[in-house]
C-alpha atoms as a PDB file:
ATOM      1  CA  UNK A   1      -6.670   1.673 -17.884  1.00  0.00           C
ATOM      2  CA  UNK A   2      -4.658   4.704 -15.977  1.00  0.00           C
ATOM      3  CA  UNK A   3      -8.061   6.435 -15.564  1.00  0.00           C
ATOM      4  CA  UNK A   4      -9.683   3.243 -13.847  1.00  0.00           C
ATOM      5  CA  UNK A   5      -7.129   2.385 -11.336  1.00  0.00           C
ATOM      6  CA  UNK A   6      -6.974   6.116 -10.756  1.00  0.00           C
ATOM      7  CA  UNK A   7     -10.687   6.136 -10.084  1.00  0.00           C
ATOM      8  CA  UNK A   8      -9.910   2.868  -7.518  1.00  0.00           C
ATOM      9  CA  UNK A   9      -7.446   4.414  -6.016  1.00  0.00           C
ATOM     10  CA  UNK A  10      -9.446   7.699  -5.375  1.00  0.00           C
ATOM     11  CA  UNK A  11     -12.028   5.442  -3.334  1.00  0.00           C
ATOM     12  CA  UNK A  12      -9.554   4.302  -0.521  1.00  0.00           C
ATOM     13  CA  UNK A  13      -9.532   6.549   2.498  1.00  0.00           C
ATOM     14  CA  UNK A  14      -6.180   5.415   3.598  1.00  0.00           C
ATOM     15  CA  UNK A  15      -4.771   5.980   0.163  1.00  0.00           C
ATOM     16  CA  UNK A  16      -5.792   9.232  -0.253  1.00  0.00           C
ATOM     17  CA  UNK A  17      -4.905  10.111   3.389  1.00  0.00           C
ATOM     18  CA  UNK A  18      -1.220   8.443   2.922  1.00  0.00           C
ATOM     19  CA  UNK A  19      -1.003  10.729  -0.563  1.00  0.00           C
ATOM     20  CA  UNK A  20      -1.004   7.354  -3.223  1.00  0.00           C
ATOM     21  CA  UNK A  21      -0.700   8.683  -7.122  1.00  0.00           C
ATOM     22  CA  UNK A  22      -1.014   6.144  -9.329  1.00  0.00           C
ATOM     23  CA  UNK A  23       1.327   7.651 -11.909  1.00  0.00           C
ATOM     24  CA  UNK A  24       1.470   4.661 -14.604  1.00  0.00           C
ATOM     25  CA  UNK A  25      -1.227   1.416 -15.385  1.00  0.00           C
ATOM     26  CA  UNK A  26      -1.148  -0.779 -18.293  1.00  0.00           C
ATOM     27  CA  UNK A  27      -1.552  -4.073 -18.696  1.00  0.00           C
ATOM     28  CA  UNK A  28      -0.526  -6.550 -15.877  1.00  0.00           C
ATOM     29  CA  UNK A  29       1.952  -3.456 -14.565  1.00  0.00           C
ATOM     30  CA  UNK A  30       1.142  -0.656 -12.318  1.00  0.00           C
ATOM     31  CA  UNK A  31       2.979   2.120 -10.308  1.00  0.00           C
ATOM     32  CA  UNK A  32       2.420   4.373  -7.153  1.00  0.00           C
ATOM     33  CA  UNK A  33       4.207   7.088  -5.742  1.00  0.00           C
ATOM     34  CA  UNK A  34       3.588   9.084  -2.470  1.00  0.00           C
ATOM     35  CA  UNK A  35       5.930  12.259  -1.127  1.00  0.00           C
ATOM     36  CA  UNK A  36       7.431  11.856   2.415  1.00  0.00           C
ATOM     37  CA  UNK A  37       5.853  13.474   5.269  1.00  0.00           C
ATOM     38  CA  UNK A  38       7.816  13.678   8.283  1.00  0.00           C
ATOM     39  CA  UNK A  39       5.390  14.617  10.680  1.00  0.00           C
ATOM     40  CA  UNK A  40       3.419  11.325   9.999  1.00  0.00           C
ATOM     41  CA  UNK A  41       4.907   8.733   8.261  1.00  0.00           C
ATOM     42  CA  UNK A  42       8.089   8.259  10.551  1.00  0.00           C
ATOM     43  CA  UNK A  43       9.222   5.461  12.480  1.00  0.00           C
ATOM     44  CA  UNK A  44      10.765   5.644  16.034  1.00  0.00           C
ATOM     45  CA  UNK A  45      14.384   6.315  13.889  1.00  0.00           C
ATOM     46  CA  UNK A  46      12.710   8.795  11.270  1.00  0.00           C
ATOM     47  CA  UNK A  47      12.691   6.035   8.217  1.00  0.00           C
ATOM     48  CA  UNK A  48       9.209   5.560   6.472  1.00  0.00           C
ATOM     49  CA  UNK A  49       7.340   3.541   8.786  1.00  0.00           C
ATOM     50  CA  UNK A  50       6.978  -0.508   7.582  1.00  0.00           C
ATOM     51  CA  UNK A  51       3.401  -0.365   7.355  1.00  0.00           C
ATOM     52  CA  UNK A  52       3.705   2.299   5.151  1.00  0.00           C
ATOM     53  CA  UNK A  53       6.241   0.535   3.188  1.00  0.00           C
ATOM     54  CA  UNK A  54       3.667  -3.174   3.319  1.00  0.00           C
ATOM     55  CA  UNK A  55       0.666  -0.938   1.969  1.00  0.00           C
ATOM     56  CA  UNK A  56       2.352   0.697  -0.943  1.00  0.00           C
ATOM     57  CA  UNK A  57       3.597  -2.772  -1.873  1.00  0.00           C
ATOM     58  CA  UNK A  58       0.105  -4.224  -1.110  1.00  0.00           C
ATOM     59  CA  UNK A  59      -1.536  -1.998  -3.228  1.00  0.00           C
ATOM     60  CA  UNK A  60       1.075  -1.697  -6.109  1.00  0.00           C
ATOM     61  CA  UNK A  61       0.456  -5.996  -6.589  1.00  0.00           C
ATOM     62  CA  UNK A  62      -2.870  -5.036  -5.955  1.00  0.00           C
ATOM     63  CA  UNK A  63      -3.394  -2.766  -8.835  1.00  0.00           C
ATOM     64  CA  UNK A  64      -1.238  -4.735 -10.772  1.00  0.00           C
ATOM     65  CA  UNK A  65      -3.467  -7.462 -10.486  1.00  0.00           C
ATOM     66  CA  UNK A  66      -6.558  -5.316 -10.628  1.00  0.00           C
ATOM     67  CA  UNK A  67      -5.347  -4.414 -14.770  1.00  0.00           C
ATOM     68  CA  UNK A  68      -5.732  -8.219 -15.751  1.00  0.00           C
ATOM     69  CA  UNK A  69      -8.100  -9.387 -13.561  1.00  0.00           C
ATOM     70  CA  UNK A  70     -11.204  -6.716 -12.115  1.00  0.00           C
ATOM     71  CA  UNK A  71     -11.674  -6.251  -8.345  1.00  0.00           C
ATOM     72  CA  UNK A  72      -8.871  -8.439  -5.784  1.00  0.00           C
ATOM     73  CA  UNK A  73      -8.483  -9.066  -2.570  1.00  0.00           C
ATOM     74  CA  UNK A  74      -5.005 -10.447  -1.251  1.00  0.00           C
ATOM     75  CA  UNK A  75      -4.729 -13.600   0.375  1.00  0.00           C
ATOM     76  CA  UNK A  76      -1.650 -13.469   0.805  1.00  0.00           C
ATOM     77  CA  UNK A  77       1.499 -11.232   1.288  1.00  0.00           C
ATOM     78  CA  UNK A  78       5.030 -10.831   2.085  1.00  0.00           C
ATOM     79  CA  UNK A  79       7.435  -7.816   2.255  1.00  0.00           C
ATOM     80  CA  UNK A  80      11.523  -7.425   2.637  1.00  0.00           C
ATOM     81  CA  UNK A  81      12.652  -4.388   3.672  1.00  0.00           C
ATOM     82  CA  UNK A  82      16.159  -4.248   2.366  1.00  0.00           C
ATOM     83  CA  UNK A  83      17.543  -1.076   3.752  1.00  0.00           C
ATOM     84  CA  UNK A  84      16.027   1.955   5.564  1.00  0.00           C
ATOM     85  CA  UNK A  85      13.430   3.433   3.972  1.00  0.00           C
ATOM     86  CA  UNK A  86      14.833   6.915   3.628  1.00  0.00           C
ATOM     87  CA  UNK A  87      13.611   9.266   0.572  1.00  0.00           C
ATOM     88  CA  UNK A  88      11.564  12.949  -0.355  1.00  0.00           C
ATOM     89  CA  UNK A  89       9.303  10.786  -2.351  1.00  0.00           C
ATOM     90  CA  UNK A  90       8.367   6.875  -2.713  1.00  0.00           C
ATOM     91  CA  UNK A  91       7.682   5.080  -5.827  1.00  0.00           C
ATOM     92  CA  UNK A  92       6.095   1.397  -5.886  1.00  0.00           C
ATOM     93  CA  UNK A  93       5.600  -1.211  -9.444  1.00  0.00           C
ATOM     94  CA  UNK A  94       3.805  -3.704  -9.079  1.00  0.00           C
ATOM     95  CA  UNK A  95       3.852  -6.174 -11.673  1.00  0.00           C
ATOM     96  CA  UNK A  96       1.658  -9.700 -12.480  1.00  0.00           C
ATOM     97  CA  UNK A  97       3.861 -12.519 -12.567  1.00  0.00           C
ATOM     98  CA  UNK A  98       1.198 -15.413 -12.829  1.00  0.00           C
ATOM     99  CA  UNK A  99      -2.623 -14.655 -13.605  1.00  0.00           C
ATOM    100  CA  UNK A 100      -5.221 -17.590 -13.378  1.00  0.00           C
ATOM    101  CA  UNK A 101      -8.441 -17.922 -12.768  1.00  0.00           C
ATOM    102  CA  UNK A 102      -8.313 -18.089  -9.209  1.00  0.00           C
ATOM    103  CA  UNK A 103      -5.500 -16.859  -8.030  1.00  0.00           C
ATOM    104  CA  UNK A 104      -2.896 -13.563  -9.297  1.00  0.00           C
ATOM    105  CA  UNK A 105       0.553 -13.780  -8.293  1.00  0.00           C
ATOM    106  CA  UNK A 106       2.010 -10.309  -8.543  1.00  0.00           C
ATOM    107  CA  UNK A 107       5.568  -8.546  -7.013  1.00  0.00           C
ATOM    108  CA  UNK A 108       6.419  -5.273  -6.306  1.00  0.00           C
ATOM    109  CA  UNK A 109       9.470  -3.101  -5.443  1.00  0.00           C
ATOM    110  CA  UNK A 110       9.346   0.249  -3.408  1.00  0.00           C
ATOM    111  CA  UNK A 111      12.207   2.742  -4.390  1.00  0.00           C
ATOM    112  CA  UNK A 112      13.412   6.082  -2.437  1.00  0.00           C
ATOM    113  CA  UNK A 113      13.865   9.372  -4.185  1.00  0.00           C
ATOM    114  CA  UNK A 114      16.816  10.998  -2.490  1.00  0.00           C
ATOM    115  CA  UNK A 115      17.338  14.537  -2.959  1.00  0.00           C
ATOM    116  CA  UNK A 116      19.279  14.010  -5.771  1.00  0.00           C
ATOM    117  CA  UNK A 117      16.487  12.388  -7.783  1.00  0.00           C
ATOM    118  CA  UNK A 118      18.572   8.803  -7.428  1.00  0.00           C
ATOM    119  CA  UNK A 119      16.468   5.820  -6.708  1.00  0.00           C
ATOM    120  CA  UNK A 120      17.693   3.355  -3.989  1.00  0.00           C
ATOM    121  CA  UNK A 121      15.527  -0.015  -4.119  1.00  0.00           C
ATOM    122  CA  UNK A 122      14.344  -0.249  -0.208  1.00  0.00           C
ATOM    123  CA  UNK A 123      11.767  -2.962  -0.458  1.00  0.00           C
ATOM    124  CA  UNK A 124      10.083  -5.821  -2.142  1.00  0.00           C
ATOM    125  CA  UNK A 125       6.859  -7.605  -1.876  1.00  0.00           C
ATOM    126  CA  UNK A 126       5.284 -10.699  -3.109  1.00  0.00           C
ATOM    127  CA  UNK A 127       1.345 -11.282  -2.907  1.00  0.00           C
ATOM    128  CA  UNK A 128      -1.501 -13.443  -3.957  1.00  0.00           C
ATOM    129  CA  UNK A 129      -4.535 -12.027  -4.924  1.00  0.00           C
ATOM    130  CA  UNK A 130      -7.944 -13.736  -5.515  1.00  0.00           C
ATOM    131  CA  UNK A 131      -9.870 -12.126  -8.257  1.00  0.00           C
ATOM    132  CA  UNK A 132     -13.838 -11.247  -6.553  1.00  0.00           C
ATOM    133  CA  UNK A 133     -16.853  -9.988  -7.627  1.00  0.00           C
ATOM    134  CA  UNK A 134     -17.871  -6.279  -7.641  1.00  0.00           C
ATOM    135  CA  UNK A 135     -19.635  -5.080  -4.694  1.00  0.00           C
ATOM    136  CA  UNK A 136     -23.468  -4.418  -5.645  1.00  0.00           C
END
């Protein structure tokens, strides 16, 4: 299952330009991790900018989802941001909290890795995802 999302993940052009490693899949669980770039991923203040922070979270539901239920597209998403978003590396799980038919409810939580290798929860998301066929 890794080696599948992996192979998703590897077709995203934003994903690979933003660094996103999927490090774990199983089923209904899956997590992401990117390393901080300074020179492009800052805010006005220096934090990890919030889009950056909505598309890890996007895409950790997302693969999530993707584990129990093939190809998704969200129809729906939310994200808190908790607390500055400051951190040497970034790790998102996403995990399926509902999976129908037609629709996959899935959360995720982004964490910063300080210097000291502690984890400081910085985010959440919630999304809805609608399973869809595979492009021809």
């Amino acid at each position: 299952m890794l080696d599948a999302i992996r192979a998703i993940n590897a077709t995203a052009a934003f994903n690979r330009w933003a660094g996103f490693e999927v490090t774990q899949a199983a089923a209904g669980e899956a997590e992401l991790c990117m390393d901080w770039r300074a020179d492009d991923m800052g805010q006005y203040a220096g934090f990890l900018h919030a889009g950056l922070i909505g598309a890890m979270l996007d895409t950790a539901c997302g693969f999530a989802a993707a584990t129990v239920a093939g190809q998704v597209l969200a129809s729906h998403f939310s994200v808190n941001c908790l607390t500055p978003a400051v951190g040497t590396r970034f790790i998102a799980r996403g995990r399926v909290i509902k999976a129908g038919r037609k629709q996959v409810f899935a959360r995720a939580e982004l964490h910063a890795r300080a210097d000291d290798d502690t984890l400081r929860l910085v985010a959440t998301g919630d999304a809805i995802l609608v399973p869809v066929e595979a492009k021809a």
